[in-house]
N, C-alpha and C. Protein backbone atom coordinates (compact mmCIF):
# COMPACT_ATOMS: atom_id res chain seq x y z
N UNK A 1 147.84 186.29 -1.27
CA UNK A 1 147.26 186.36 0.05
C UNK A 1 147.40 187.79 0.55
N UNK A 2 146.29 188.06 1.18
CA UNK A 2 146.26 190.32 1.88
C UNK A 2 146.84 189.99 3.26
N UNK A 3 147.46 190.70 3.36
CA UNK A 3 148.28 191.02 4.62
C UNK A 3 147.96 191.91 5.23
N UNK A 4 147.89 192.22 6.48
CA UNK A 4 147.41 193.38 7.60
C UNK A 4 148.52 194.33 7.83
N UNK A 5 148.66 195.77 7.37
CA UNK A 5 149.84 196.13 7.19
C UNK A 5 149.66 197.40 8.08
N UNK A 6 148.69 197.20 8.71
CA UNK A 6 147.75 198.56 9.59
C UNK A 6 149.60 198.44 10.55
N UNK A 7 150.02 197.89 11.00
CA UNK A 7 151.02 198.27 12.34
C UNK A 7 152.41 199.06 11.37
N UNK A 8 152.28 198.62 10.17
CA UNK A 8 153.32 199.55 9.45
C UNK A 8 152.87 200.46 8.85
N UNK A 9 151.55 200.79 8.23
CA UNK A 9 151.17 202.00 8.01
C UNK A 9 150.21 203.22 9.25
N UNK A 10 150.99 203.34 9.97
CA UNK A 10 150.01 204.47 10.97
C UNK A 10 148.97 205.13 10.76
N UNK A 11 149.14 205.67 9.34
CA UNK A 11 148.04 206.42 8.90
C UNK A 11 146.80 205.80 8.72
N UNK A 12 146.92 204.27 9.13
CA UNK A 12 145.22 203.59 8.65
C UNK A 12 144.46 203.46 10.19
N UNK A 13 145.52 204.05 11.28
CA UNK A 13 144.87 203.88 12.44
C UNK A 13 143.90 204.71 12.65
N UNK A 14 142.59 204.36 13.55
CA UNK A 14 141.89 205.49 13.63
C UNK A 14 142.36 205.97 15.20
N UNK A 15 141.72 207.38 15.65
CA UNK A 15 142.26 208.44 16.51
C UNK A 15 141.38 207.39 17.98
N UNK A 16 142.16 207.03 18.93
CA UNK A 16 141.46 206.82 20.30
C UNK A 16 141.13 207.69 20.83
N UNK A 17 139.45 207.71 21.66
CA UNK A 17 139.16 208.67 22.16
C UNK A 17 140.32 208.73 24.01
N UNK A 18 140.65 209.65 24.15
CA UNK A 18 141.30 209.65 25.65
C UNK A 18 140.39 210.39 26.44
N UNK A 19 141.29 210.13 28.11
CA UNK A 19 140.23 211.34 29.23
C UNK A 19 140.96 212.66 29.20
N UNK A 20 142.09 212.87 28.57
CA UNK A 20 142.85 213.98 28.20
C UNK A 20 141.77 214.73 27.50
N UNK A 21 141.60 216.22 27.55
CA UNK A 21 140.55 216.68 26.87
C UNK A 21 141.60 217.79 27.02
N UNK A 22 142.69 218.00 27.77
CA UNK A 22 143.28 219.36 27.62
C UNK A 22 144.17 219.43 26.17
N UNK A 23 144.57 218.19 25.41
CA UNK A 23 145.01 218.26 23.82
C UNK A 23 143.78 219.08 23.03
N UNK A 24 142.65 218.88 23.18
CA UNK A 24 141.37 219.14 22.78
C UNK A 24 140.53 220.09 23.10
N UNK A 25 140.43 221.12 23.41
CA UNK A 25 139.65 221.66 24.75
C UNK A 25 138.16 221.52 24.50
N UNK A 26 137.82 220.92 22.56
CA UNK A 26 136.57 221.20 22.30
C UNK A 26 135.78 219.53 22.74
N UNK A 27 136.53 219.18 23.27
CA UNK A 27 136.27 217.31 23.61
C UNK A 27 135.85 217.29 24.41
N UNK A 28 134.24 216.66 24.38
CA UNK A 28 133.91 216.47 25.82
C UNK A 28 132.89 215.12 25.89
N UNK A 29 133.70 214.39 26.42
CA UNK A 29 133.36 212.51 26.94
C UNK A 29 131.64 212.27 27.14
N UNK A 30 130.86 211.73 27.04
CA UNK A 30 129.51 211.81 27.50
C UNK A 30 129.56 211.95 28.96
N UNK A 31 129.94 211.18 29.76
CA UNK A 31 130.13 210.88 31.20
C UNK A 31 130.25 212.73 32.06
N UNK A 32 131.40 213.41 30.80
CA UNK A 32 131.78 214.56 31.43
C UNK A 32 130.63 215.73 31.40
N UNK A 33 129.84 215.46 30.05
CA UNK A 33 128.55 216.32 30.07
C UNK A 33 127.46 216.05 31.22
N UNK A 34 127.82 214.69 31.56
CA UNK A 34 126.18 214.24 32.45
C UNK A 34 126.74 215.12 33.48
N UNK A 35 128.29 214.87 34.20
CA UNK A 35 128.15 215.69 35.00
C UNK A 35 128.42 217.29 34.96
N UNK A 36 128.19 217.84 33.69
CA UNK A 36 128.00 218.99 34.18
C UNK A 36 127.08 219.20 34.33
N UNK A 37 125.85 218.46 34.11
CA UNK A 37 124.31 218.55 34.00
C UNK A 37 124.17 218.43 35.40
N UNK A 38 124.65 217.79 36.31
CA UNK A 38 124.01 217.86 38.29
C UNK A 38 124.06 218.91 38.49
N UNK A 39 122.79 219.13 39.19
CA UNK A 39 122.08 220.36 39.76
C UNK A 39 120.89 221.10 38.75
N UNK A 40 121.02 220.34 37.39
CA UNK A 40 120.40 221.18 35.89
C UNK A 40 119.19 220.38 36.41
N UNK A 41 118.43 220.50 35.34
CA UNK A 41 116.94 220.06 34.79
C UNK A 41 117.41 219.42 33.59
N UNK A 42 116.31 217.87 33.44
CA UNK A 42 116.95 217.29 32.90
C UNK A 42 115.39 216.33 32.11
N UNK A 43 115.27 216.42 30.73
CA UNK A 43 114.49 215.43 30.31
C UNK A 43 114.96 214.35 29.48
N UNK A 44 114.45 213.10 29.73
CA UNK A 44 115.04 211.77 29.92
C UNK A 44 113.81 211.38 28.57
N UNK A 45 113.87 210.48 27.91
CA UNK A 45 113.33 209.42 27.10
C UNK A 45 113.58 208.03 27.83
N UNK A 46 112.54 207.31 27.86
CA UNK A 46 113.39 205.92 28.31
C UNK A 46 112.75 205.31 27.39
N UNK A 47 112.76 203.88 27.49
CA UNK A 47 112.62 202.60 26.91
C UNK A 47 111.29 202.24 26.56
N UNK A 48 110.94 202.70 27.32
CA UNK A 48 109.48 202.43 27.61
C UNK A 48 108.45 203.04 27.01
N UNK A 49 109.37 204.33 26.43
CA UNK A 49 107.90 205.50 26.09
C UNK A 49 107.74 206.46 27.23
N UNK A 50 108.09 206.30 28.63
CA UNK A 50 107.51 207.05 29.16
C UNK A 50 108.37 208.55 29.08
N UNK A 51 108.11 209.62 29.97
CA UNK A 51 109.90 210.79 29.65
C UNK A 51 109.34 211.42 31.08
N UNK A 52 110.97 211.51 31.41
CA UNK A 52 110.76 212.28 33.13
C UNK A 52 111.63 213.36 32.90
N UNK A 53 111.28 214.12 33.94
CA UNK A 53 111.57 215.45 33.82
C UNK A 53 111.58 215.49 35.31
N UNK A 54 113.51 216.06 35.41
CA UNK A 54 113.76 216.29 37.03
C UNK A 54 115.38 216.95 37.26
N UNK A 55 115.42 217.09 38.25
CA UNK A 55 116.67 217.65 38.28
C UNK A 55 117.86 216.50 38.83
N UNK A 56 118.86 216.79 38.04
CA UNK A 56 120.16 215.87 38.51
C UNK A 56 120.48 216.16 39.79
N UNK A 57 120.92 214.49 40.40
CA UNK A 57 121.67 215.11 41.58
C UNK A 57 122.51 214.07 41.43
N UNK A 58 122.98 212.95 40.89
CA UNK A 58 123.95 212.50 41.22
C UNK A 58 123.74 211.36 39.95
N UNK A 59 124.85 210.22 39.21
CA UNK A 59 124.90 208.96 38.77
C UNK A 59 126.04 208.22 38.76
N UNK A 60 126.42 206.96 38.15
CA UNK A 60 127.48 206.33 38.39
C UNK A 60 127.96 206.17 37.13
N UNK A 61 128.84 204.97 37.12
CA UNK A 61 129.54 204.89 36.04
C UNK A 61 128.60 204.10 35.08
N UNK A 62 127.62 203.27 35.38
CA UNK A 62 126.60 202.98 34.62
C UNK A 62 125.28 203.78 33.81
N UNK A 63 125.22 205.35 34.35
CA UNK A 63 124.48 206.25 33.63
C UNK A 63 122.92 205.94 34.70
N UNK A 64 123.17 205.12 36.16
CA UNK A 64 121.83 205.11 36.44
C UNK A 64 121.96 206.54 37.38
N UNK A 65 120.93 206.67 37.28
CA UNK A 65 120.61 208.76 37.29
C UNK A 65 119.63 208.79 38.81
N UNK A 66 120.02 209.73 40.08
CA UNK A 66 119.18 210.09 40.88
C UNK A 66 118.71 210.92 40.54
N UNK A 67 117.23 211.52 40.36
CA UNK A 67 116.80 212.92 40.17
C UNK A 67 115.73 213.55 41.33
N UNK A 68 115.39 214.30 41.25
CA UNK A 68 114.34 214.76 42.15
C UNK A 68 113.84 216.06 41.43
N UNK A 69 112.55 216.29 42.47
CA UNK A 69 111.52 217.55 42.12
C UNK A 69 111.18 216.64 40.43
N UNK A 70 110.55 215.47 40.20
CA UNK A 70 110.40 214.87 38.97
C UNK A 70 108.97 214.63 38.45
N UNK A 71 108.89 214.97 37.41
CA UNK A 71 107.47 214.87 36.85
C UNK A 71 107.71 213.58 36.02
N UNK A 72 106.82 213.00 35.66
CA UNK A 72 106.68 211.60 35.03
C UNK A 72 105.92 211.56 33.68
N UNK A 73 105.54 211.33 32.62
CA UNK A 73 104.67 211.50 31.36
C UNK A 73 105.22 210.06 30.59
N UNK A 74 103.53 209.68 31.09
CA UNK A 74 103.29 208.31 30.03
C UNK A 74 102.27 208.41 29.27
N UNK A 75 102.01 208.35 28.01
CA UNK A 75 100.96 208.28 27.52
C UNK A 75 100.21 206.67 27.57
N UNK A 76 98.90 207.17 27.45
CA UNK A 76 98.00 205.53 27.85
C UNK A 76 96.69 205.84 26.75
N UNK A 77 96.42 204.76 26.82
CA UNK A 77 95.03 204.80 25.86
C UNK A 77 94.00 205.86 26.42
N UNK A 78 93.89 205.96 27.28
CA UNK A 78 93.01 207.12 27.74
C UNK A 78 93.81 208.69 28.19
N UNK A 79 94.62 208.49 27.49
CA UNK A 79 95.64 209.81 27.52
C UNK A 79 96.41 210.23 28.46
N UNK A 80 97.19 211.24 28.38
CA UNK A 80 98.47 211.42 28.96
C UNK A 80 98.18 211.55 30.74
N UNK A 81 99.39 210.51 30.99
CA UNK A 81 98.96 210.41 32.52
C UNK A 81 100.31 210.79 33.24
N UNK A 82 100.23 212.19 34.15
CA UNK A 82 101.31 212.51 34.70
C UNK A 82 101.33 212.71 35.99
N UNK A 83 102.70 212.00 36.75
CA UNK A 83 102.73 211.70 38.10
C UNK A 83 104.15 212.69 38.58
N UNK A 84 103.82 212.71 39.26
CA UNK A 84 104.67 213.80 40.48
C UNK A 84 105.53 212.92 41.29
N UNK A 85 107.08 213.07 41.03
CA UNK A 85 107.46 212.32 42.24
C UNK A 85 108.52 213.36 43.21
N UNK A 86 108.77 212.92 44.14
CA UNK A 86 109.75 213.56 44.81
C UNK A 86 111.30 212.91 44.54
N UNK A 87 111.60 212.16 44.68
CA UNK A 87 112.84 211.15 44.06
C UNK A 87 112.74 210.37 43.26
N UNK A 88 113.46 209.76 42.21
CA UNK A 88 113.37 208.63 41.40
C UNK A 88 115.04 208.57 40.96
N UNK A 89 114.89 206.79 40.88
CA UNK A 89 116.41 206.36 40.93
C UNK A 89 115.91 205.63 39.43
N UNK A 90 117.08 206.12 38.42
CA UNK A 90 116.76 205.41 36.90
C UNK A 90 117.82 204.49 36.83
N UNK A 91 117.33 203.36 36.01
CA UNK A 91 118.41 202.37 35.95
C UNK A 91 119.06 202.58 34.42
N UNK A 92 119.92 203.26 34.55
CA UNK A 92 120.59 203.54 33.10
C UNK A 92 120.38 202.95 32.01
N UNK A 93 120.32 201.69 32.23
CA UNK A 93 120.46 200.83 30.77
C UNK A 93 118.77 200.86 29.78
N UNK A 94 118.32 201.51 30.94
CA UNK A 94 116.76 202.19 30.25
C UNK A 94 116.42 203.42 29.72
N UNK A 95 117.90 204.41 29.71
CA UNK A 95 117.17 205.28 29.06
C UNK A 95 118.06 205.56 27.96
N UNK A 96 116.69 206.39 27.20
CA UNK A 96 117.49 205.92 25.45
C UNK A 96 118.20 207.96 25.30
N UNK A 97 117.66 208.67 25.59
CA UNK A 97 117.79 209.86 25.36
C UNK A 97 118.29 210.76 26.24
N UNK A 98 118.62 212.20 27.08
CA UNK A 98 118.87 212.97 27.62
C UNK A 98 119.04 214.32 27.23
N UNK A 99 118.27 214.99 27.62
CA UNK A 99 118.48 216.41 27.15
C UNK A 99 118.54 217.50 28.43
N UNK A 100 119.97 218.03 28.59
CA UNK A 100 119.95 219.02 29.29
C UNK A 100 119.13 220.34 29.28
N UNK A 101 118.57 220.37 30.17
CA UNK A 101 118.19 221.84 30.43
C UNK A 101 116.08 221.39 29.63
N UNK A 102 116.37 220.46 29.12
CA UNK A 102 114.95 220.03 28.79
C UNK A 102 113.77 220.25 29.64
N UNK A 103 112.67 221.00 29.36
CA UNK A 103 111.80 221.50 30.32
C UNK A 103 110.14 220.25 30.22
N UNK A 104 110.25 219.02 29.03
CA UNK A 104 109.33 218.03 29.31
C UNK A 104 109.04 218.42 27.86
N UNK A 105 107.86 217.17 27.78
CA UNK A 105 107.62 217.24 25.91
C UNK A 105 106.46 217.90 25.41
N UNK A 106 106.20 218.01 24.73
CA UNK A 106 105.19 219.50 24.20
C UNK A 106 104.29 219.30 24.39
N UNK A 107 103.48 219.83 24.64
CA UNK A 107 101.71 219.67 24.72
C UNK A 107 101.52 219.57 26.10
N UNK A 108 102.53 219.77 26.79
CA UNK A 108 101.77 219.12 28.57
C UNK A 108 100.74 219.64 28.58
C-alpha cells in the first residue's frame, strides 16, 4: 500500500505564493499589477470578442474594472463597429485578457 509521505519529506512541497513580495522583490501578484495600471491606458479582450480600450480608474477584488475616455471595437458582419464611451463599468468575470499601456487592436 503508497503512503503520503509529502508532511515528512518537505522537499515535495511546492512554494506558496504570499503578499510578502519584499522576500522577492521580482514578485508581483496580478491584483498588484492591475493596480499599478490606474491612471494607465488599458486594452481589455473580453468574452465576447469585443476589446475596449480606456483608461483605469479604479477595480475590486473581483477584477470588475471602471474605465473611462473608452473606445469600444466589435467586429460584425458588416465590419468593424466602434463606439465611444465616456465611462464603462466591466464585470470581471468577462474579461479574458489585459494589456497595459495597450493602445487598441491593429487595423483601427
Amino acid at each position: 500500500m503508497a503512503t503520503n509521505n509529502t508532511a515528512a519529506n518537505p522537499s515535495t512541497l511546492l512554494p506558496m505564493a504570499t503578499n510578502n513580495t519584499a522576500a522577492n522583490p521580482s514578485t508581483l501578484l496580478p491584483l498588484e499589477l492591475v493596480d499599478k495600471c490606474i491612471g494607465s491606458r488599458m486594452h481589455m479582450t473580453m468574452k465576447n470578442d469585443r476589446e475596449i480600450v480606456g483608461v483605469l480608474l479604479g477595480f475590486d477584488d473581483f477584477v470588475n474594472m471602471v474605465l473611462e475616455d473608452v473606445t469600444e471595437y466589435e467586429n460584425t458582419p458588416e465590419g468593424r463597429r466602434v463606439t465611444k464611451l465616456d465611462q464603462i463599468l466591466l464585470h470581471g468575470s468577462n474579461i479574458t485578457m489585459m494589456v497595459p499601456g495597450g493602445e487598441g487592436p491593429v487595423g483601427q
